[in-house]
Protein backbone atom coordinates (compact mmCIF):
# COMPACT_ATOMS: atom_id res chain seq x y z
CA UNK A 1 9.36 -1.98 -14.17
CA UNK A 2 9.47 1.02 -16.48
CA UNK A 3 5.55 2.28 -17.60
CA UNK A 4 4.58 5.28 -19.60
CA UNK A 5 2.99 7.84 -16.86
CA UNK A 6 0.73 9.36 -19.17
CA UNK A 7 -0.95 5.78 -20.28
CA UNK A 8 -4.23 4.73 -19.67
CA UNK A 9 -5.45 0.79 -19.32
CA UNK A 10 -9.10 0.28 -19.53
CA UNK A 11 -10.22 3.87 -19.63
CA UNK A 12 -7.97 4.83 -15.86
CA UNK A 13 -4.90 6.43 -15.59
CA UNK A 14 -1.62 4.00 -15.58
CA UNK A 15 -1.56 5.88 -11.96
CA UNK A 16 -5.11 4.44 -10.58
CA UNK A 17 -4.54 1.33 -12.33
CA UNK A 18 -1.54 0.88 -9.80
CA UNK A 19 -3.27 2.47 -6.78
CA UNK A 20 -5.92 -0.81 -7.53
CA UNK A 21 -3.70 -3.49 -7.94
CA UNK A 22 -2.08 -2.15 -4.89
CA UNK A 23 -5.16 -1.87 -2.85
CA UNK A 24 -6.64 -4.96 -4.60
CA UNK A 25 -3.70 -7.43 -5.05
CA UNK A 26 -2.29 -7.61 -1.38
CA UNK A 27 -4.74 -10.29 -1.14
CA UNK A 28 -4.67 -13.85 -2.72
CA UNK A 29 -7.85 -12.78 -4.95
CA UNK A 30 -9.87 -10.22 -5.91
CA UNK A 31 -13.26 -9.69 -8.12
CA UNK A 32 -15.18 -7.18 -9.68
CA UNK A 33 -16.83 -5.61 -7.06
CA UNK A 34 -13.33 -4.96 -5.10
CA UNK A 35 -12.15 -3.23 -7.93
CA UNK A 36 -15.92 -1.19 -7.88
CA UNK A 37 -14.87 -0.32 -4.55
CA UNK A 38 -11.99 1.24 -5.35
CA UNK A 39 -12.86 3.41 -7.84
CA UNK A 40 -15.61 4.64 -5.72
CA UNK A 41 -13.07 5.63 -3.20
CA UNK A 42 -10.42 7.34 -5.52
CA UNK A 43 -13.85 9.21 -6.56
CA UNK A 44 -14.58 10.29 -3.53
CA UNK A 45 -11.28 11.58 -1.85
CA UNK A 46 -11.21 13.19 -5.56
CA UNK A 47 -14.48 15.16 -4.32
CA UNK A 48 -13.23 15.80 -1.20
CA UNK A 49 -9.84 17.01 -2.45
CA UNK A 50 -11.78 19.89 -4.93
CA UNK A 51 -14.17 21.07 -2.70
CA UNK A 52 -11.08 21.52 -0.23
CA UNK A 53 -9.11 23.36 -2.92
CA UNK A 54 -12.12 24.81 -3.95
CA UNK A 55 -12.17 26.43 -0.06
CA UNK A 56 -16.04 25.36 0.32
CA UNK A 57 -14.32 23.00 3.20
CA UNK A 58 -11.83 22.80 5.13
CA UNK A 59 -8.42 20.87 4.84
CA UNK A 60 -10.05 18.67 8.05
CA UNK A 61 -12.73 17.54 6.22
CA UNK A 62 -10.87 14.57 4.04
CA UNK A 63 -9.56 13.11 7.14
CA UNK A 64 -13.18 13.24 8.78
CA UNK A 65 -15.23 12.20 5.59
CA UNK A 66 -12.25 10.18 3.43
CA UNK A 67 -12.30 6.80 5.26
CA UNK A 68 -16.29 6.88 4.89
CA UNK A 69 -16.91 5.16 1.45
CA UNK A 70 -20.67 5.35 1.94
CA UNK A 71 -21.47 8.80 2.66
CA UNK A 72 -21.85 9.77 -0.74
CA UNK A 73 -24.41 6.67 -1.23
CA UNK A 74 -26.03 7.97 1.75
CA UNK A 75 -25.78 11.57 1.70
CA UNK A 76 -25.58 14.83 -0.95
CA UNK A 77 -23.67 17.02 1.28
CA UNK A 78 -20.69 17.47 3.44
CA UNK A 79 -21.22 20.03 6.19
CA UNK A 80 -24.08 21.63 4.21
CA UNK A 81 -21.51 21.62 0.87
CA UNK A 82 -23.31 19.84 -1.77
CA UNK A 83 -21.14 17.58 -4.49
CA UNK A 84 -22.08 15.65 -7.79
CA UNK A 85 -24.10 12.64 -7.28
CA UNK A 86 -21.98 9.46 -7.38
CA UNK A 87 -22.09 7.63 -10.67
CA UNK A 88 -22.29 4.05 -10.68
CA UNK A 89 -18.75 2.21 -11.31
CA UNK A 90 -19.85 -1.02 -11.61
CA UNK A 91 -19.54 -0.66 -15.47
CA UNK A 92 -16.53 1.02 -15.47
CA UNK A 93 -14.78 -2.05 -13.20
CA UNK A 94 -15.62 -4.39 -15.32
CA UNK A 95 -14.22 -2.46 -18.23
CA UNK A 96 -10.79 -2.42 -16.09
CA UNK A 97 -10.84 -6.06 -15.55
CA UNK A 98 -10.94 -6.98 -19.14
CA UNK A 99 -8.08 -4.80 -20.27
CA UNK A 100 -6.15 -6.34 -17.01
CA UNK A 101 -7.17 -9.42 -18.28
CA UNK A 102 -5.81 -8.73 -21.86
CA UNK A 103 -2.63 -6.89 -20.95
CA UNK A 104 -1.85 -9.74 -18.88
CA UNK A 105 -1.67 -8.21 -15.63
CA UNK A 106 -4.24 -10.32 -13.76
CA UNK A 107 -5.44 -13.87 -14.60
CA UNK A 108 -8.73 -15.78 -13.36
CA UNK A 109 -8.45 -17.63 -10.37
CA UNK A 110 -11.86 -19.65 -9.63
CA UNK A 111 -15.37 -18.90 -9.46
CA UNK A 112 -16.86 -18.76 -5.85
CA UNK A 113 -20.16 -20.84 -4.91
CA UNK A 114 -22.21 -17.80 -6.24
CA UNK A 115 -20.58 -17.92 -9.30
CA UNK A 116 -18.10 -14.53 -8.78
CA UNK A 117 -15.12 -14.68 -10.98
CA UNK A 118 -11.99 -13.75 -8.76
CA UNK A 119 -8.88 -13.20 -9.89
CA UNK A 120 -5.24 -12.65 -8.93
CA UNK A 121 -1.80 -10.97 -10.02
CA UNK A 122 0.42 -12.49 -12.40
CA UNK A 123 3.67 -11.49 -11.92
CA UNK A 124 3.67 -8.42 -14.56
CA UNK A 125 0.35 -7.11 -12.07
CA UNK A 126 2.97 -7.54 -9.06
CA UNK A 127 5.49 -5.48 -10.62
CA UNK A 128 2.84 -2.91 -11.77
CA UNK A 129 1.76 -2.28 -8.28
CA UNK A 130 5.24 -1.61 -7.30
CA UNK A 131 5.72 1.14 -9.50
CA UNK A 132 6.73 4.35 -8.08
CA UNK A 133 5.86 7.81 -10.42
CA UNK A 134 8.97 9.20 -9.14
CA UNK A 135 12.18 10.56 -11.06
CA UNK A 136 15.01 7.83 -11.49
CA UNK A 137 17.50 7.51 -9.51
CA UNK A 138 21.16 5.86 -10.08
CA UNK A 139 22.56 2.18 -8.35
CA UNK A 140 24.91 4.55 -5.96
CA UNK A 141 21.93 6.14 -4.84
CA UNK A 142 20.19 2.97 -4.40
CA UNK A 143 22.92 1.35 -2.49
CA UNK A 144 22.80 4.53 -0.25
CA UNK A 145 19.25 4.18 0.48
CA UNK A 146 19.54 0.34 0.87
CA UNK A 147 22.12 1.04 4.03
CA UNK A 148 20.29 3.46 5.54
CA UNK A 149 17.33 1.00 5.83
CA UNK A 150 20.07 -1.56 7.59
CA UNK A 151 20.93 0.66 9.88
CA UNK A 152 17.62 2.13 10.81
CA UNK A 153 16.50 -1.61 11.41
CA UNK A 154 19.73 -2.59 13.67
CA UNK A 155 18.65 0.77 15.75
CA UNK A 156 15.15 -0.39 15.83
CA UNK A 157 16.05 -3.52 17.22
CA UNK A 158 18.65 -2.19 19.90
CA UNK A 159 16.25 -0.17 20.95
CA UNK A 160 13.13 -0.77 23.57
CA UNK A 161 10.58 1.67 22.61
CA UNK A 162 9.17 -0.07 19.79
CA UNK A 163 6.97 -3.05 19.90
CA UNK A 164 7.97 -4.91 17.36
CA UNK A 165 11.41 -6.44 16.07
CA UNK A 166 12.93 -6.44 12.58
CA UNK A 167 13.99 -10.00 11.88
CA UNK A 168 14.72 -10.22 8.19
CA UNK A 169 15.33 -7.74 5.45
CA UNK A 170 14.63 -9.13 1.69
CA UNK A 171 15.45 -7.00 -1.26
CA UNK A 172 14.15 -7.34 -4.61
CA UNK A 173 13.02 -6.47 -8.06
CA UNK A 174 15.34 -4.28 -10.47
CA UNK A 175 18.17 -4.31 -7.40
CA UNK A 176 19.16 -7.36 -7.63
CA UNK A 177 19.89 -7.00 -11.84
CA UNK A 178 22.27 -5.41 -13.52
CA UNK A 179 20.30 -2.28 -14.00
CA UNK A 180 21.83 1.16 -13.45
CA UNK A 181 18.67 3.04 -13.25
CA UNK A 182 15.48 2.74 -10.90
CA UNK A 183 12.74 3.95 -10.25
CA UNK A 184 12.72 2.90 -6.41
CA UNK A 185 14.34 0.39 -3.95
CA UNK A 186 12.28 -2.82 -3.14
CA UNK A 187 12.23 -4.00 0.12
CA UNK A 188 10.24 -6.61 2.06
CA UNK A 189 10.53 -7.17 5.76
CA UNK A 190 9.37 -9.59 8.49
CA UNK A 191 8.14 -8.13 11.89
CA UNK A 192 7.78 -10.46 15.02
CA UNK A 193 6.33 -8.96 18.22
CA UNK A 194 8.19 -8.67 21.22
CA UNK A 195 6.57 -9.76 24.27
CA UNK A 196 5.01 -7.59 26.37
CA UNK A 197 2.37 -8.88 29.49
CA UNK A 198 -0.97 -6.73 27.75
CA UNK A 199 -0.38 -6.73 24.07
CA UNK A 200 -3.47 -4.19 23.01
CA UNK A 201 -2.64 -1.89 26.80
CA UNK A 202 0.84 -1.57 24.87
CA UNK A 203 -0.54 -0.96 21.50
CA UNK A 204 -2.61 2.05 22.85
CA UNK A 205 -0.36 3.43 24.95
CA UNK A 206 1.44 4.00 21.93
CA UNK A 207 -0.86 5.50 19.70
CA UNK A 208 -2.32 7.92 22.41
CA UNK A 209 1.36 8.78 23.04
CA UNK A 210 1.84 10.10 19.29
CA UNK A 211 -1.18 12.05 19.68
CA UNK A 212 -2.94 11.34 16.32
CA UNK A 213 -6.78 11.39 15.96
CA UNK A 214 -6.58 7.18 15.15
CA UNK A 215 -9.36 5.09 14.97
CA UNK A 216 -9.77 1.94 17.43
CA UNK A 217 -7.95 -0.31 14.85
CA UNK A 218 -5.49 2.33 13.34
CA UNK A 219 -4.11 2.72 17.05
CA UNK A 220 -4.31 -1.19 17.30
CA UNK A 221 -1.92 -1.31 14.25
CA UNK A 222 -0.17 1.76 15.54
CA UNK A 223 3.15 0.35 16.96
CA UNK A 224 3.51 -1.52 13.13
CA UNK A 225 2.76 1.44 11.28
CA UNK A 226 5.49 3.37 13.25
CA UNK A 227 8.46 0.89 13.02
CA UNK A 228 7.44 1.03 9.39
CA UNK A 229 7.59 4.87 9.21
CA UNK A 230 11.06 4.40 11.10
CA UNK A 231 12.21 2.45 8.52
CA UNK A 232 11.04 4.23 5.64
CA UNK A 233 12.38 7.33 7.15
CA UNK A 234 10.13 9.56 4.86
CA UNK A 235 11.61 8.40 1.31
CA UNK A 236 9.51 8.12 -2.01
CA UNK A 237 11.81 5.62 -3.45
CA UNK A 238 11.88 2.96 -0.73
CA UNK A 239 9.19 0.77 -1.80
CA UNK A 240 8.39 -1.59 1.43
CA UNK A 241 6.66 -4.55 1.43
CA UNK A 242 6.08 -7.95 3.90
CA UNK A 243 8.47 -11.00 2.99
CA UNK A 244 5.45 -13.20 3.43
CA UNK A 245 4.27 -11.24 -0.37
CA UNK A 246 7.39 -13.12 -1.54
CA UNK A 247 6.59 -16.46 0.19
CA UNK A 248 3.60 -16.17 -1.49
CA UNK A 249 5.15 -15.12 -5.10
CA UNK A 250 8.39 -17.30 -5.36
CA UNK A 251 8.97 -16.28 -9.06
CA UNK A 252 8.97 -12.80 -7.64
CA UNK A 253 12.52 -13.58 -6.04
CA UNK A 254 14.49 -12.06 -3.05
CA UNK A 255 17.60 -12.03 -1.25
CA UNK A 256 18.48 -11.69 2.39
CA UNK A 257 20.45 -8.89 3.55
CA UNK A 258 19.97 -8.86 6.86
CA UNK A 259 18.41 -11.30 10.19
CA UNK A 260 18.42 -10.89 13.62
CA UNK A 261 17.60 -13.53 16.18
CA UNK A 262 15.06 -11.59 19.13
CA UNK A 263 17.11 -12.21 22.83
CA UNK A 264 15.34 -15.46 24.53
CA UNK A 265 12.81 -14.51 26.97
């Protein structure tokens, strides 16, 4: 999906409009105050980021503060550093929903028993989310990328330090047209879990092991997040995504370039 980088769709960058419907439309449904949310946080790390820059804290402080989307509902400082008092976004959300609404990006889904509208994705939103802001690249390149996430995924199952196995490998989107430009590679993969006797002992052993500062459930998700990084391998243009998004989306499409059948026992 090509989109004009400098637009703007309800009053937020093309940019945050794709960080929501990323953040918002992983799950079946969404509302108004999900989309509140978000904006909240993009304002915050925004804070965070210019104070940093500005050198009234340091670098450490958006890893610390960042993940805590009430402080500034709570608080008027960071570390004795004062910022802007937060604005309320509830107006500004539902703003955003009626331009998603109108440029057909999202569609209403059904009210809840309190009467909250929730919505969902239509399959322009889907692509929109995808997006990458990243120069184009050309189908050779593409193809190149697409077999080094094959063989990074045969080497992840071969191998017994990770704790989970690659099973299927889906591409999709612009790949599988007759397109000679793109702006990234669209992949979807299924994990499965190979079996170990203390799944969470595993898990944490893991995490410890790379020596991050995680949380209780980032080093629970650790060992996923990894063979994900593995797979990735550090590019901007390999857009990865769960095959059970696909399930889910059938008009989205997909094909199978790769399965592997985990060893009995």
């Amino acid at each position: 999906m090509k989109v004009d980088r400098q637009g703007a769709i309800g009053g937020q960058t093309i940019k945050a409009v794709r960080d929501i419907l990323a953040n918002t439309g992983r799950y079946l449904s969404f509302c108004v105050a999900d989309v509140e949310e978000q904006l909240q946080k993009a304002w915050w790390r925004a804070t965070l980021d210019s104070l940093i820059k500005q050198a009234k804290l340091p670098p450490e402080a958006r890893g610390i503060f960042g993940q805590d989307w009430q402080w500034p509902s709570d608080h008027s400082e960071v570390w004795g550093v004062p910022f802007e008092k937060m604005s309320s976004f509830a107006p500004p959300a539902q703003k955003l929903i009626k331009a998603l609404l109108k440029e057909g990006l999202i569609e209403e889904l059904n009210r809840d028993a309190a009467g909250v509208m929730f919505y969902c994705c239509t399959i322009q939103g889907q692509a929109l989310r995808m997006v990458r802001f990243v120069p184009r690249i050309n189908r050779h390149k593409v193809e190149a990328l697409l077999s080094g996430v094959l063989k990074r995924v045969a080497a992840i199952n071969a191998s017994d330090e990770l704790l989970h196995w690659v099973t299927e490998v889906r591409v999709f989107g612009s790949y599988l047209t007759n397109a000679e430009d793109f702006g990234d590679l669209d992949v979807a993969i299924k994990l499965e879990r190979r079996p170990v006797a203390k799944w969470s002992n595993a898990c944490f052993a893991i995490a410890r092991a790379s020596g991050k500062n995680l949380t209780f459930l980032d080093a629970f998700s650790y060992p996923e997040t990894l063979t994900r990084q593995r797979i990735k391998n550090r590019s901007r243009y390999i857009s990865l995504h769960d095959t059970s998004e696909l399930d889910a989306n059938p008009a989205m499409g997909g094909k199978t370039v790769y399965r592997f059948m985990p060893p009995k026992g």
